[in-house]
C-alpha atoms as a PDB file:
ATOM      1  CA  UNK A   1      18.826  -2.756  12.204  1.00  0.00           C
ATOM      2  CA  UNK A   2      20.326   0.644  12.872  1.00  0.00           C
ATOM      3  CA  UNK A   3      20.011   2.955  10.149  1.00  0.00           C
ATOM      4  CA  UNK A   4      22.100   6.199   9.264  1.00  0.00           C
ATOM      5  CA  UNK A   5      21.712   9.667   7.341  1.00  0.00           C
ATOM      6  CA  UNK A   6      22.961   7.818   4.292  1.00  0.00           C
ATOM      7  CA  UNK A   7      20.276   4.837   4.763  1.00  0.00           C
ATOM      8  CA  UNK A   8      18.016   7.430   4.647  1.00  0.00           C
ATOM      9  CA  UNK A   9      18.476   9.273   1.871  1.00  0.00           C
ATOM     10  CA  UNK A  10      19.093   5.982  -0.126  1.00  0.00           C
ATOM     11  CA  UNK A  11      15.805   5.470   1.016  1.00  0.00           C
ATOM     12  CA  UNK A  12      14.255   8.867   0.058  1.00  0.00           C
ATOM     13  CA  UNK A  13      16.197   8.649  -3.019  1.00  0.00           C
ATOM     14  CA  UNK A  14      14.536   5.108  -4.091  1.00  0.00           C
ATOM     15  CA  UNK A  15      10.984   6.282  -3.102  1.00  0.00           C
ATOM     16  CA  UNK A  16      10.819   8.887  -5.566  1.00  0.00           C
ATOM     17  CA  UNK A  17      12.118   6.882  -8.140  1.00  0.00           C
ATOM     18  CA  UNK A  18      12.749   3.552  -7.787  1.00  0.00           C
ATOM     19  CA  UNK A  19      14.634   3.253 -11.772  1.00  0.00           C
ATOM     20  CA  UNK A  20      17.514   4.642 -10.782  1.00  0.00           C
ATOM     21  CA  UNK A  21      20.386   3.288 -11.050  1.00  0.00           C
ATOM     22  CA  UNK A  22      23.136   2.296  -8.664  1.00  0.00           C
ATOM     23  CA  UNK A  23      25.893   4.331  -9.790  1.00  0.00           C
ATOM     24  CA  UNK A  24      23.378   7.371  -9.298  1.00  0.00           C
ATOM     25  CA  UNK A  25      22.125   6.420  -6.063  1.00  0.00           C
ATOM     26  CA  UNK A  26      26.139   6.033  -5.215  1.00  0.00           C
ATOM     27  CA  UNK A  27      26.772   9.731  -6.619  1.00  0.00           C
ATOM     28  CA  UNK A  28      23.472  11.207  -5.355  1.00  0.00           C
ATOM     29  CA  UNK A  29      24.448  10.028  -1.623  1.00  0.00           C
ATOM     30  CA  UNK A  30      28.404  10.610  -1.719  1.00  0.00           C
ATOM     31  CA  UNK A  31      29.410   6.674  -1.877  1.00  0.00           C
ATOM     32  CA  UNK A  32      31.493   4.638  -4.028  1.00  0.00           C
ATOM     33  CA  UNK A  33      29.391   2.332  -6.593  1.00  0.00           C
ATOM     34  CA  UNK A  34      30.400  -0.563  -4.785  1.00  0.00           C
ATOM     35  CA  UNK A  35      29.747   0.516  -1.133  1.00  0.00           C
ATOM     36  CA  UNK A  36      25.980   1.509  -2.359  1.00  0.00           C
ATOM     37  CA  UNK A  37      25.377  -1.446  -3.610  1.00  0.00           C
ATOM     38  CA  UNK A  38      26.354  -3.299  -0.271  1.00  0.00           C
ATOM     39  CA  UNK A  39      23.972  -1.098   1.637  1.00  0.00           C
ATOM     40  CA  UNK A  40      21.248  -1.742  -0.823  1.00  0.00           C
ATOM     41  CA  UNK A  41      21.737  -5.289  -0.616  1.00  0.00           C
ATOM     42  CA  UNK A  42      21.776  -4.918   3.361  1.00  0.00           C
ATOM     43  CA  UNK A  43      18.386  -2.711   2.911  1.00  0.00           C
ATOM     44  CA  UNK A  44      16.555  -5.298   0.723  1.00  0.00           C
ATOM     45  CA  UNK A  45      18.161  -8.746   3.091  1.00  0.00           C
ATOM     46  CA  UNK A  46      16.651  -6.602   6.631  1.00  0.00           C
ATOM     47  CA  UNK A  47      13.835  -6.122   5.276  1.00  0.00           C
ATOM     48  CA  UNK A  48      13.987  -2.612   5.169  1.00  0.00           C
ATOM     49  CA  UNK A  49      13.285  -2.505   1.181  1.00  0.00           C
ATOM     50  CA  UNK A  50      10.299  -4.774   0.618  1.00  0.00           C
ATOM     51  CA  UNK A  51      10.519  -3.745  -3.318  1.00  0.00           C
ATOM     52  CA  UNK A  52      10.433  -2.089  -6.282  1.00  0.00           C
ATOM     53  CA  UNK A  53       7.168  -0.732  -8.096  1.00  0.00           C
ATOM     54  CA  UNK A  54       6.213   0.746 -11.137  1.00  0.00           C
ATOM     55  CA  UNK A  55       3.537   3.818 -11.315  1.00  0.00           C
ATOM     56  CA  UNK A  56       0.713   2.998 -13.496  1.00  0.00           C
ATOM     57  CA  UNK A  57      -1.902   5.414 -15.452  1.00  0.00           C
ATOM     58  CA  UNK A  58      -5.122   3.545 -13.807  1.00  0.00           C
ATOM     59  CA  UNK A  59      -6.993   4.345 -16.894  1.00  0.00           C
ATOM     60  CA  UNK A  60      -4.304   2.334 -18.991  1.00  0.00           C
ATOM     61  CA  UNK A  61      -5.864  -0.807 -17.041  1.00  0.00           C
ATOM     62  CA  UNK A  62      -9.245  -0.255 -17.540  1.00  0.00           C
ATOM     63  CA  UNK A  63      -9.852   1.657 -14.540  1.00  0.00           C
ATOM     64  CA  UNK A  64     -13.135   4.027 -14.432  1.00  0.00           C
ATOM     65  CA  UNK A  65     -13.472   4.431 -10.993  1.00  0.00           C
ATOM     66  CA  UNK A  66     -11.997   4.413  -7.786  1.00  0.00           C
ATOM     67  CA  UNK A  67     -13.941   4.006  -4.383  1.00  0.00           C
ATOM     68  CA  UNK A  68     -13.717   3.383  -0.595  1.00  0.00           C
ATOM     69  CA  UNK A  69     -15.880   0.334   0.960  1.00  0.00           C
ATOM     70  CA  UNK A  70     -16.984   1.166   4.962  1.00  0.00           C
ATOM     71  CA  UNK A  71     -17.960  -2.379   6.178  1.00  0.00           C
ATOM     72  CA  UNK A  72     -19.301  -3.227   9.560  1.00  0.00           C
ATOM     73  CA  UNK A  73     -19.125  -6.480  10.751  1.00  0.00           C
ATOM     74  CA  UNK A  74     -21.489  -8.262  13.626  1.00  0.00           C
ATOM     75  CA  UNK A  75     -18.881  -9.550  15.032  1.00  0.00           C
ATOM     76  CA  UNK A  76     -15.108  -8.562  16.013  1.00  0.00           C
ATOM     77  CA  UNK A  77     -13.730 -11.884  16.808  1.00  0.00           C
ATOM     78  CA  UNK A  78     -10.926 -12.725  15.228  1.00  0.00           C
ATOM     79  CA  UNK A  79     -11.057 -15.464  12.644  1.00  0.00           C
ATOM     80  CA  UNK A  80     -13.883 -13.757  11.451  1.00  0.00           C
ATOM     81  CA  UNK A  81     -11.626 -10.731  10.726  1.00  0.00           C
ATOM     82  CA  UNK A  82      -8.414 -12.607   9.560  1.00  0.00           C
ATOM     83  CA  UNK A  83     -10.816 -14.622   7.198  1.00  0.00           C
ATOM     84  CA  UNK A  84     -12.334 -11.132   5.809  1.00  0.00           C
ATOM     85  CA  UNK A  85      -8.745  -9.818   5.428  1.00  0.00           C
ATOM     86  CA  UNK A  86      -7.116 -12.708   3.684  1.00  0.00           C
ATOM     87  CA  UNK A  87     -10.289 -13.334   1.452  1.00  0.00           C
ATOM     88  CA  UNK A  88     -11.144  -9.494   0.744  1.00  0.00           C
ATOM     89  CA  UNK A  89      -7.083  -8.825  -0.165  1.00  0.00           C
ATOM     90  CA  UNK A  90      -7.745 -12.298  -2.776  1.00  0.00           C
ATOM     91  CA  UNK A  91     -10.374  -9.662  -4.960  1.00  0.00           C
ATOM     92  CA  UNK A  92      -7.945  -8.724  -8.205  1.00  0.00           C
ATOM     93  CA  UNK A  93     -10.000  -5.153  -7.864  1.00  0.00           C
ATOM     94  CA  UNK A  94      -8.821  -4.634  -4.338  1.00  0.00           C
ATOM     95  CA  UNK A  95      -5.795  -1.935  -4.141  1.00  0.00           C
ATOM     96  CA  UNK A  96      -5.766  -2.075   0.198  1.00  0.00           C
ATOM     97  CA  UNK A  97      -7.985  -3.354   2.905  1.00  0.00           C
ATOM     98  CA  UNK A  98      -7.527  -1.662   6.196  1.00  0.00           C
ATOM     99  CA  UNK A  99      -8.906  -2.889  10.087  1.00  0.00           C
ATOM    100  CA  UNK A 100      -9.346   0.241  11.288  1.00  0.00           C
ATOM    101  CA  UNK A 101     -11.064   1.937  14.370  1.00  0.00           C
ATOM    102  CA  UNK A 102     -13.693   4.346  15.000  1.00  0.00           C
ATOM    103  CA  UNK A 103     -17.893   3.704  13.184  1.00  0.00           C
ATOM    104  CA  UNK A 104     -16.729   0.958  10.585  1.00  0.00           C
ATOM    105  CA  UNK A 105     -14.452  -1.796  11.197  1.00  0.00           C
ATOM    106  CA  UNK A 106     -12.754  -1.848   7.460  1.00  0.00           C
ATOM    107  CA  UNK A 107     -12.061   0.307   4.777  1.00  0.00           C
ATOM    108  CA  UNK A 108     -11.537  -1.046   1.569  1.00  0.00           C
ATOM    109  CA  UNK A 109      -9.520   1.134  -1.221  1.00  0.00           C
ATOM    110  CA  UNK A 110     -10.530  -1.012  -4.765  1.00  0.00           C
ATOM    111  CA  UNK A 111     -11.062   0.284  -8.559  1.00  0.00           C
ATOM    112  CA  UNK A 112     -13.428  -0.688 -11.369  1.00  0.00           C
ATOM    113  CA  UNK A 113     -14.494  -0.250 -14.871  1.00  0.00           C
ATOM    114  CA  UNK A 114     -17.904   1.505 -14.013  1.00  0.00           C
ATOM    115  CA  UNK A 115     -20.702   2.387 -11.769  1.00  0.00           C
ATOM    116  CA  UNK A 116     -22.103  -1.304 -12.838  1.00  0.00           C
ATOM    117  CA  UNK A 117     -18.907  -2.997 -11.776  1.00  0.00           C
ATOM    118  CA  UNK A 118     -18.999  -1.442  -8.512  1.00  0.00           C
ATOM    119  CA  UNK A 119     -22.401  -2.419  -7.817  1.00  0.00           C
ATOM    120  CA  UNK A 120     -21.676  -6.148  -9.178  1.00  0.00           C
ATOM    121  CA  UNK A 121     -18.351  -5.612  -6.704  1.00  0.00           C
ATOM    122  CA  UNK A 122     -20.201  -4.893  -3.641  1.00  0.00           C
ATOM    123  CA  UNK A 123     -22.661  -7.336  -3.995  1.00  0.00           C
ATOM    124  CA  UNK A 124     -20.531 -10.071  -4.611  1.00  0.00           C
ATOM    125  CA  UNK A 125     -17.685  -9.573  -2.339  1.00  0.00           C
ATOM    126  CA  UNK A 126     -19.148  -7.845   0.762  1.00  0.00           C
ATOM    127  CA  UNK A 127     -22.920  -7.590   0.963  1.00  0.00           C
ATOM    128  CA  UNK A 128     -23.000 -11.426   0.471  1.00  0.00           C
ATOM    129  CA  UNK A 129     -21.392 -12.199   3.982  1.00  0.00           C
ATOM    130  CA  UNK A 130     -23.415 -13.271   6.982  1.00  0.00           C
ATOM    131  CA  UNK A 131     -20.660 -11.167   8.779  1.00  0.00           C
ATOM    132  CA  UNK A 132     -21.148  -8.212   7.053  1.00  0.00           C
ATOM    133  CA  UNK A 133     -23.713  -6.030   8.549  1.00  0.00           C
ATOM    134  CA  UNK A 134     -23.468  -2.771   6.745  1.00  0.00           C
ATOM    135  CA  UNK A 135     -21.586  -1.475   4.018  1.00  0.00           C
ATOM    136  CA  UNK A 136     -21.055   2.187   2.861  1.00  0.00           C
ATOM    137  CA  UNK A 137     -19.576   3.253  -0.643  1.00  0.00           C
ATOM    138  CA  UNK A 138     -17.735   6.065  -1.484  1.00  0.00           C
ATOM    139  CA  UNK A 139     -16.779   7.411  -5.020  1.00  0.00           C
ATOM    140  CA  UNK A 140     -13.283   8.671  -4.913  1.00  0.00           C
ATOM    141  CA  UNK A 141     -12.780  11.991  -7.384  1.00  0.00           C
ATOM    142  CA  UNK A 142      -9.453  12.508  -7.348  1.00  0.00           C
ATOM    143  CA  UNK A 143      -6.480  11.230  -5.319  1.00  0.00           C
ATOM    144  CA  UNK A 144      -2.938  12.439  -4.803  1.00  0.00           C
ATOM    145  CA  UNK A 145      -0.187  10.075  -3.389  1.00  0.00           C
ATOM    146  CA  UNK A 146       2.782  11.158  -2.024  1.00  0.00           C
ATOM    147  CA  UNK A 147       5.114   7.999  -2.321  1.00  0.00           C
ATOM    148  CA  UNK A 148       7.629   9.093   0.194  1.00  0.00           C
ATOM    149  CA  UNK A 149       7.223   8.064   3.971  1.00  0.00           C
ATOM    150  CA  UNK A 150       8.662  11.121   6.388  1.00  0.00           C
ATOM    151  CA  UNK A 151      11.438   9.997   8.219  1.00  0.00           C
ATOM    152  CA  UNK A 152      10.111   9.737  12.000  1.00  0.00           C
ATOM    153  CA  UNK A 153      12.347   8.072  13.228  1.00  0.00           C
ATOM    154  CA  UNK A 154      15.606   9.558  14.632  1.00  0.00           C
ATOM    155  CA  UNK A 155      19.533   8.808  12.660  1.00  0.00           C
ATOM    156  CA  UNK A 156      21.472   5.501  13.988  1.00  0.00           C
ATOM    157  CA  UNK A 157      18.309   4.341  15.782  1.00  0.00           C
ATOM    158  CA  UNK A 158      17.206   0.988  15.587  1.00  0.00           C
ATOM    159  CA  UNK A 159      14.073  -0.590  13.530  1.00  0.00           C
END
């Protein structure tokens, strides 16, 4: 799919706030109602727009904590990883799970009510696996997200 400067800031648009509507997108980017709409549609068929999600106050879940999971694994092969993926990603308190490289083979982004909901967390989900040779946990203080992806990619090139 070949986007364009419009696409773009459509896209830009959306990312830092995903309520609005289409008539402002339309008036935001210089297009008629309809003719955003049709591009929006294209965005969300292609792909392009895999979509929409709110911002939620973490503590308004129930969320105490946040931390990040290092886990090594004995071995790399590759049902062994696909199976810690898929099952990992299956935890409700797991926000991402990343194969990564470098000294640990995953990092694990999750949240919990406590320091004792960690622990029961970890021991459950990761320690527990034959696989699973070391893990590492990190307490996260704070975290700032910025929701909107740079554009690296050049106008009217394809995806």
């Amino acid at each position: 799919m070949v986007l364009d400067r419009t696409d773009f800031g459509i896209l830009r648009l959306l990312q830092n706030d995903a309520s609005l509507s289409n008539k402002e997108i339309a008036a935001a980017v210089g297009l008629a109602p309809s003719s955003a709409h049709e591009r929006l549609k294209r965005l969300r068929q292609e792909g392009v727009l895999r979509g929409f999600h709110a911002d939620v106050a973490p503590k308004a879940m129930g969320v105490g904590l946040e931390a990040l999971i290092y886990v090594e694994m004995s071995k790399h092969e590759r049902g062994l990883v696909d199976q810690f993926l898929a099952e990992i990603v299956e935890v409700p308190e797991v926000r991402f799970a990343f194969l990564v490289t470098g000294p640990h083979d995953f990092v694990v982004h999750l949240v919990a009510r406590d320091m004792q909901h960690l622990k029961d967390l970890v021991l459950d989900n990761f320690t527990n696996r034959p696989a699973v040779t070391r893990v590492e946990t990190s307490i996260i203080y704070e975290a700032r997200v910025r929701h909107e992806l740079p554009q690296l990619q050049s106008f009217a090139s394809s995806i």
